[in-house]
Protein backbone atom coordinates (compact mmCIF):
# COMPACT_ATOMS: atom_id res chain seq x y z
CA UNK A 1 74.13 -23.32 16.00
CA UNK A 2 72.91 -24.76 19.72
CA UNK A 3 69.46 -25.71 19.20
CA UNK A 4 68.89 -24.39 23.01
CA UNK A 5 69.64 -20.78 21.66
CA UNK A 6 66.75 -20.83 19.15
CA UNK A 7 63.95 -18.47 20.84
CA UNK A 8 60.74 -20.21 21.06
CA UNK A 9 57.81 -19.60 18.79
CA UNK A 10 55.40 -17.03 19.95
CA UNK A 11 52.01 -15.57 19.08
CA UNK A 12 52.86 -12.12 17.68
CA UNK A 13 51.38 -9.29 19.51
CA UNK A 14 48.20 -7.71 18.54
CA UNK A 15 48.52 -3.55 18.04
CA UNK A 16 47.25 -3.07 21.62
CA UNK A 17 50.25 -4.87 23.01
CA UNK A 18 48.64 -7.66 24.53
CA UNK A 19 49.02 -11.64 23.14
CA UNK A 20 45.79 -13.51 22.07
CA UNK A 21 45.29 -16.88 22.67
CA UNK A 22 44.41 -18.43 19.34
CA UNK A 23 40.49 -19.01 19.20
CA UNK A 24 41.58 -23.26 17.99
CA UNK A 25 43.64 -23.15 21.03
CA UNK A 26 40.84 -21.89 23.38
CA UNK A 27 38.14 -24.42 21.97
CA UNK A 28 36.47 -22.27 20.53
CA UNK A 29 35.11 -23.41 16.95
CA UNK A 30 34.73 -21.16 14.04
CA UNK A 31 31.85 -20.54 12.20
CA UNK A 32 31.04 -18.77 8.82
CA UNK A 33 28.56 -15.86 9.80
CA UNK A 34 25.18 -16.22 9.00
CA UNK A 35 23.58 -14.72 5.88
CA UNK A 36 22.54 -11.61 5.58
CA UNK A 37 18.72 -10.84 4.62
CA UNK A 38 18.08 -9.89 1.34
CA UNK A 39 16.80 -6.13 1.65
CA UNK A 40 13.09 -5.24 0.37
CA UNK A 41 12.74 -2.96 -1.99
CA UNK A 42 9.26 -1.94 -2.65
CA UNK A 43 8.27 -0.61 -5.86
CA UNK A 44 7.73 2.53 -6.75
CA UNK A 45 4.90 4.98 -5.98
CA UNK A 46 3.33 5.59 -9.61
CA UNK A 47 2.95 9.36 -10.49
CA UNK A 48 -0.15 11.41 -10.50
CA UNK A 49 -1.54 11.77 -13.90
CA UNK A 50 -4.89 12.03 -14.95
CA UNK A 51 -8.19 13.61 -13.49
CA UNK A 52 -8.35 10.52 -10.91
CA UNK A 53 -4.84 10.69 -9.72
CA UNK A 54 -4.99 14.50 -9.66
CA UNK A 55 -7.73 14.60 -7.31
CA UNK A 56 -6.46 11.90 -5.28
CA UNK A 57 -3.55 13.93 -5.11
CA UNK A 58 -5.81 16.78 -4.06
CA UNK A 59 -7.30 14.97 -1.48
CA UNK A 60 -4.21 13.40 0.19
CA UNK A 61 -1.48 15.72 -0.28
CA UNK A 62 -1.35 18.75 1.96
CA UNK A 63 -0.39 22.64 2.54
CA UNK A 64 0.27 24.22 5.77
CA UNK A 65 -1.94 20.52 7.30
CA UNK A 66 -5.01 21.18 5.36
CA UNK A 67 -5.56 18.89 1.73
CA UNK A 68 -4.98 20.48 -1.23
CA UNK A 69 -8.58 20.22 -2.08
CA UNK A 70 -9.94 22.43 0.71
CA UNK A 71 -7.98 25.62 -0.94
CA UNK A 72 -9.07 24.61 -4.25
CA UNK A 73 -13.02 24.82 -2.43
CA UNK A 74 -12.18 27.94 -0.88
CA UNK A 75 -12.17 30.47 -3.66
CA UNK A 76 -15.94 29.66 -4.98
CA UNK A 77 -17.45 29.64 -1.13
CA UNK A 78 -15.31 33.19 -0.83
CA UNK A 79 -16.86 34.47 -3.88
CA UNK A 80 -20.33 33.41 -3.14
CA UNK A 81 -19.91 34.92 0.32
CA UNK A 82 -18.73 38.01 -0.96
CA UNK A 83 -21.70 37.84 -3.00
CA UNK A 84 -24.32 37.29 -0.54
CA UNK A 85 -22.69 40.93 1.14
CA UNK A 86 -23.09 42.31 -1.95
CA UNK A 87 -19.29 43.33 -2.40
CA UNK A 88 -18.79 41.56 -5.45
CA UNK A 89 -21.58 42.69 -8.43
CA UNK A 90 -24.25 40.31 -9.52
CA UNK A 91 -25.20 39.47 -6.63
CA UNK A 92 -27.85 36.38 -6.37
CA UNK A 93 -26.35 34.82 -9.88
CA UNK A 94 -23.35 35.48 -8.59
CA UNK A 95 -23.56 33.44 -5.45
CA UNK A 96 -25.91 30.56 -7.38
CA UNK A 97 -23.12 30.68 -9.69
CA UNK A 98 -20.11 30.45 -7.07
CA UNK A 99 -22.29 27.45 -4.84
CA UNK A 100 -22.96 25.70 -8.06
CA UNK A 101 -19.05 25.16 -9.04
CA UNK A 102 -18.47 24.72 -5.41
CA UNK A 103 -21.03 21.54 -5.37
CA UNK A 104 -19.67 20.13 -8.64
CA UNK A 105 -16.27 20.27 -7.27
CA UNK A 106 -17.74 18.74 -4.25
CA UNK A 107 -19.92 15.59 -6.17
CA UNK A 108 -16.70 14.94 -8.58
CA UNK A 109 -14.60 14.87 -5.45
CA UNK A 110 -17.42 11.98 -4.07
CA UNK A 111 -17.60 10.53 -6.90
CA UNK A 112 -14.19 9.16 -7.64
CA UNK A 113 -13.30 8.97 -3.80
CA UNK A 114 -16.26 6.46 -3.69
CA UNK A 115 -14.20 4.46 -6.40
CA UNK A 116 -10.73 5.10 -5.03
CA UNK A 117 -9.71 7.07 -7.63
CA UNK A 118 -9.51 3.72 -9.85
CA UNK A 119 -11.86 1.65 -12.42
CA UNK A 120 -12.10 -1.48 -12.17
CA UNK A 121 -13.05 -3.56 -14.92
CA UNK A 122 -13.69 -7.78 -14.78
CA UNK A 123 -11.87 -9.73 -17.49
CA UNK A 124 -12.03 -13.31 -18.49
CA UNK A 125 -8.93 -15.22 -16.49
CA UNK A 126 -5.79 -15.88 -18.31
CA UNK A 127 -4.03 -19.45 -18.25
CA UNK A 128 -2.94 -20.31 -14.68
CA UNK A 129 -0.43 -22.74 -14.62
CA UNK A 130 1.46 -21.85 -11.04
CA UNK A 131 1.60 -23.21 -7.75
CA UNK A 132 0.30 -21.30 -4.50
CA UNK A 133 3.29 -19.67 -2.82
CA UNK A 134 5.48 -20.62 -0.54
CA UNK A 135 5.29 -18.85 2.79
CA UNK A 136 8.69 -17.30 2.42
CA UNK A 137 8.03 -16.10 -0.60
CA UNK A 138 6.41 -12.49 -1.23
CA UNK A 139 5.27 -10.98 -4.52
CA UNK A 140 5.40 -7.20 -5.21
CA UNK A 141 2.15 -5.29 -5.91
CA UNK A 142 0.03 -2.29 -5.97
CA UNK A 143 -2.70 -2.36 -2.93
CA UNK A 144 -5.80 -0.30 -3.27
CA UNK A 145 -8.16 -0.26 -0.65
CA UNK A 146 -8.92 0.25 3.30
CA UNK A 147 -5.56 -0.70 4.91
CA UNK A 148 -4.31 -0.68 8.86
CA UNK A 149 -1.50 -0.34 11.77
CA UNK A 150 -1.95 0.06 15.21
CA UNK A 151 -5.81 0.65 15.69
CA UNK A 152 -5.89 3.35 12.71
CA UNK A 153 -7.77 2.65 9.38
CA UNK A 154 -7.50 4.51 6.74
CA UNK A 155 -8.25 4.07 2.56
CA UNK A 156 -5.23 3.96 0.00
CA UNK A 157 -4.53 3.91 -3.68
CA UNK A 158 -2.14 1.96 -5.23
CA UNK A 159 -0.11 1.74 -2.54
CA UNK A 160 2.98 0.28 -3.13
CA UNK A 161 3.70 -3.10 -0.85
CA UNK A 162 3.90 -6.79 -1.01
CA UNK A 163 1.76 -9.51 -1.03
CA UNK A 164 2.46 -13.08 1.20
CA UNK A 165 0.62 -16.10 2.62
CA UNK A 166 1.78 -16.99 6.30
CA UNK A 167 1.95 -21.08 6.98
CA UNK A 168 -1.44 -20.68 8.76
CA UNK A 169 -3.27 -20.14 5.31
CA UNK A 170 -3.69 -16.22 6.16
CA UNK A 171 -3.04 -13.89 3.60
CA UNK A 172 -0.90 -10.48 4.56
CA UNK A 173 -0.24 -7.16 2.44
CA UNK A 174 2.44 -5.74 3.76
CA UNK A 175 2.62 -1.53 2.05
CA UNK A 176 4.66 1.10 2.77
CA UNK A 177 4.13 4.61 2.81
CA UNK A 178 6.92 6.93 2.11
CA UNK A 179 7.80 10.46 2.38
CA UNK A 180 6.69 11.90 -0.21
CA UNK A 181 6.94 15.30 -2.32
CA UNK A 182 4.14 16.31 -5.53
CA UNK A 183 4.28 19.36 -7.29
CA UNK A 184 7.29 20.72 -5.26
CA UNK A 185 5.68 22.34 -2.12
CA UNK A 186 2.55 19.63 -1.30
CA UNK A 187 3.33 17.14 1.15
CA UNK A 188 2.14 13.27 2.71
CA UNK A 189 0.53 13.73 5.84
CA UNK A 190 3.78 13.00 8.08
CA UNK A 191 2.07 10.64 10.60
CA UNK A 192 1.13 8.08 8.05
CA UNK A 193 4.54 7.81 6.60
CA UNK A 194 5.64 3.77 7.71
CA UNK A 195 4.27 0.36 7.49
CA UNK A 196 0.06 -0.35 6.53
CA UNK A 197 -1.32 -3.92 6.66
CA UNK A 198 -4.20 -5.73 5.94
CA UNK A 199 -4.86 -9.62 6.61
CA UNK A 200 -7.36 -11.20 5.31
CA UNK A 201 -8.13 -15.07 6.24
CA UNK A 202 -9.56 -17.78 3.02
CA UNK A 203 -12.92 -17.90 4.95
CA UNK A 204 -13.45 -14.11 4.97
CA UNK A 205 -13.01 -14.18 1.10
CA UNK A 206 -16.47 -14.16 -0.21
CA UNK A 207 -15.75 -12.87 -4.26
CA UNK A 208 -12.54 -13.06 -6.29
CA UNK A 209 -12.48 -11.17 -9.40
CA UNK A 210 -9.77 -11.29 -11.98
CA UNK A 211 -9.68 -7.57 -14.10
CA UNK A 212 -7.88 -4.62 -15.02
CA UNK A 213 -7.35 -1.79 -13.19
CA UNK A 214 -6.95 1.69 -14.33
CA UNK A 215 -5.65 4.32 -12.64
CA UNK A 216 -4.78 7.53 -14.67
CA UNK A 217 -2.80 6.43 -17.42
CA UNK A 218 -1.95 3.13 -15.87
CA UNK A 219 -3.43 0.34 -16.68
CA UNK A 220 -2.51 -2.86 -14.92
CA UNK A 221 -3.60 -6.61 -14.53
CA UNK A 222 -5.30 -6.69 -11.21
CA UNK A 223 -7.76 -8.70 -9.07
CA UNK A 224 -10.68 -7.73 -6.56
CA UNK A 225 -10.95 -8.95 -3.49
CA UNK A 226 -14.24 -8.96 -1.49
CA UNK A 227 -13.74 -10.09 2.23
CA UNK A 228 -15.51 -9.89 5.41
CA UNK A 229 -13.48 -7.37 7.52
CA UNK A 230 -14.26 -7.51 11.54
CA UNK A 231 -13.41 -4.25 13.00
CA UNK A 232 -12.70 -4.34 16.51
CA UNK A 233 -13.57 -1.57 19.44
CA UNK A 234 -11.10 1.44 19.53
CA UNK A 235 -11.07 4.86 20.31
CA UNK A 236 -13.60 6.28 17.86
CA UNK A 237 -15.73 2.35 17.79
CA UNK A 238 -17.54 1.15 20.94
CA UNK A 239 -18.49 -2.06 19.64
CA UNK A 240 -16.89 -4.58 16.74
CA UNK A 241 -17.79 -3.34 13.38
CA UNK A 242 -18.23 -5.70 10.62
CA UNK A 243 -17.59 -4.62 7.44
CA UNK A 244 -17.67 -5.74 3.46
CA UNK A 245 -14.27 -4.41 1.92
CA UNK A 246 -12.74 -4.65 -1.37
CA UNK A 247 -9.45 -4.58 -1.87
CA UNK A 248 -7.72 -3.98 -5.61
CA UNK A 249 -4.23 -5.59 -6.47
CA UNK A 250 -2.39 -4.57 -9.60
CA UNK A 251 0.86 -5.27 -11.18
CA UNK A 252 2.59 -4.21 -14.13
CA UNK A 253 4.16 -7.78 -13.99
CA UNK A 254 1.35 -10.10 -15.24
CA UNK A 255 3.40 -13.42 -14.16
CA UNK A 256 3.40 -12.09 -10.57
CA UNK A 257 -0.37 -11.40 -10.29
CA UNK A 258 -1.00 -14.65 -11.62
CA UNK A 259 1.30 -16.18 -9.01
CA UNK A 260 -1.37 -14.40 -5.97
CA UNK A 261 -4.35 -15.62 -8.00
CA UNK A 262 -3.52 -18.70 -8.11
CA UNK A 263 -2.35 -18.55 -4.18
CA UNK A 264 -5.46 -16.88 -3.26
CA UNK A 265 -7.83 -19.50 -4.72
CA UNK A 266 -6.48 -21.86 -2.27
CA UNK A 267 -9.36 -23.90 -0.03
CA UNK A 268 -11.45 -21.28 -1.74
CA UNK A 269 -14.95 -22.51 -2.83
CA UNK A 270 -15.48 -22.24 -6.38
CA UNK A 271 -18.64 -20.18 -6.06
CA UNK A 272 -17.02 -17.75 -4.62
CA UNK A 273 -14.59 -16.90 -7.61
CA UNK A 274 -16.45 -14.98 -10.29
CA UNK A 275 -15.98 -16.58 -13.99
CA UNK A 276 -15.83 -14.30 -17.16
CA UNK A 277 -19.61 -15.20 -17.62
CA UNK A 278 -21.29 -13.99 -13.67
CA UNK A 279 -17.97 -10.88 -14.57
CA UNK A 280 -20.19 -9.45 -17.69
């Protein structure tokens, strides 16, 4: 065979007809993609049973945009009302009666919403043999407490998020509140479904407390947090606010809570970590 007639060697064609130059021809080098990030999944929300759940529940959750706890209210200031017309027989027990289950509902309602719907209960500390995180690590936990985004503050119970240290020593919780659905037809207020944060610096910390923390019929290792919050002005706040705050943080994973104890007592002074004996 003439070697002339052999057809020189081409690129094949790509399906849209054209020839591509190959990419070590053009000088282009190649590259192996870069990882992809490692998706967050935070934990679950924990379900509503018990009296403290239930009327956090009642409180939070919502028909038609009012809480569930203003219906619940409604039927013993109708009655009592009623009452006072004299519609309704009996009428002055009656409407003592009706205002009296009416203010009970009302002072249990204050009463646990004072204590987030939680106990908290100081224990003596457990062995703590870790290291203080690493600031791109992140340890899942349970937040309870008076959380932010974008100007707005508002109170939470274990909220379900994710605890972190940023290389400048400040400590983040990072939450998340979802979409969420309770007893079929009640409903999250839709506009604070998304991220809540709260950052609190070592030299704002001014009591760590390890405990348990009960909530219903879960009860988790946890630790209290009291910190020095500064509130700046906003739309309902004409001047900074300063405030004392407590924030709860519970896990079902004992390891991990030891982990943020351990991180958290970092540069902190040791009077300002309560021991078993100043806990009883």
């Amino acid at each position: 065979m003439n070697p002339h007639s052999i057809p020189p060697k081409t690129t094949p064609p790509f399906t849209n007809g054209h020839h591509e130059t190959p990419l070590e021809a053009s000088g282009v080098s190649l590259h192996r993609p870069p990882p992809q990030r490692e998706t967050t999944t935070f934990p679950v929300d924990l379900p509503l049973r018990g009296l403290g759940p239930w009327l956090y529940g009642f409180q939070r959750f919502q028909l038609g945009g009012l809480p569930v706890a203003r219906y619940i209210a409604a039927p013993w200031l109708a009655v009592a009302l009623l009452a006072a017309l004299g519609i309704v027989p009996g009428r002055w027990i009656t409407l003592g009666i009706a205002l009296l289950l009416w203010l009970g509902q009302l002072a249990l309602m204050l009463r646990y919403q004072r204590q987030r719907y939680v106990t908290f209960a100081a224990a003596p500390l457990p062995a703590l043999n870790d290291v203080p995180l690493d600031t791109t690590e992140k340890v899942a936990i349970y937040a309870t407490g008076l959380l932010s985004v974008e100007g707005r503050y508002q109170q939470y119970t274990v909220l379900p998020g994710f605890y972190r240290t940023f290389a400048t020593g400040e400590h983040a919780l990072l939450c998340l509140v979802q979409n969420r659905k309770w007893l079929g037809m009640l409903s999250w207020p839709p506009e604070e479904t998304g991220m809540w944060y709260a950052f609190i610096h070592p030299s704002d910390i001014e009591r760590l407390t390890w405990g348990n923390l009960r909530f219903g019929d879960h009860d988790y290792p946890a630790l209290a947090i009291e910190y020095r919050l500064e509130i700046p002005p906003g739309p309902r706040r004409k001047r900074t606010e300063i405030r004392q705050e407590t924030l709860y943080l519970s896990s079902p994973n004992l390891q991990d809570l030891q982990r943020v104890f351990v991180d958290l007592l970092t540069n902190l002074p040791q009077d300002r970590i309560v021991t078993p004996q100043s806990a009883t």
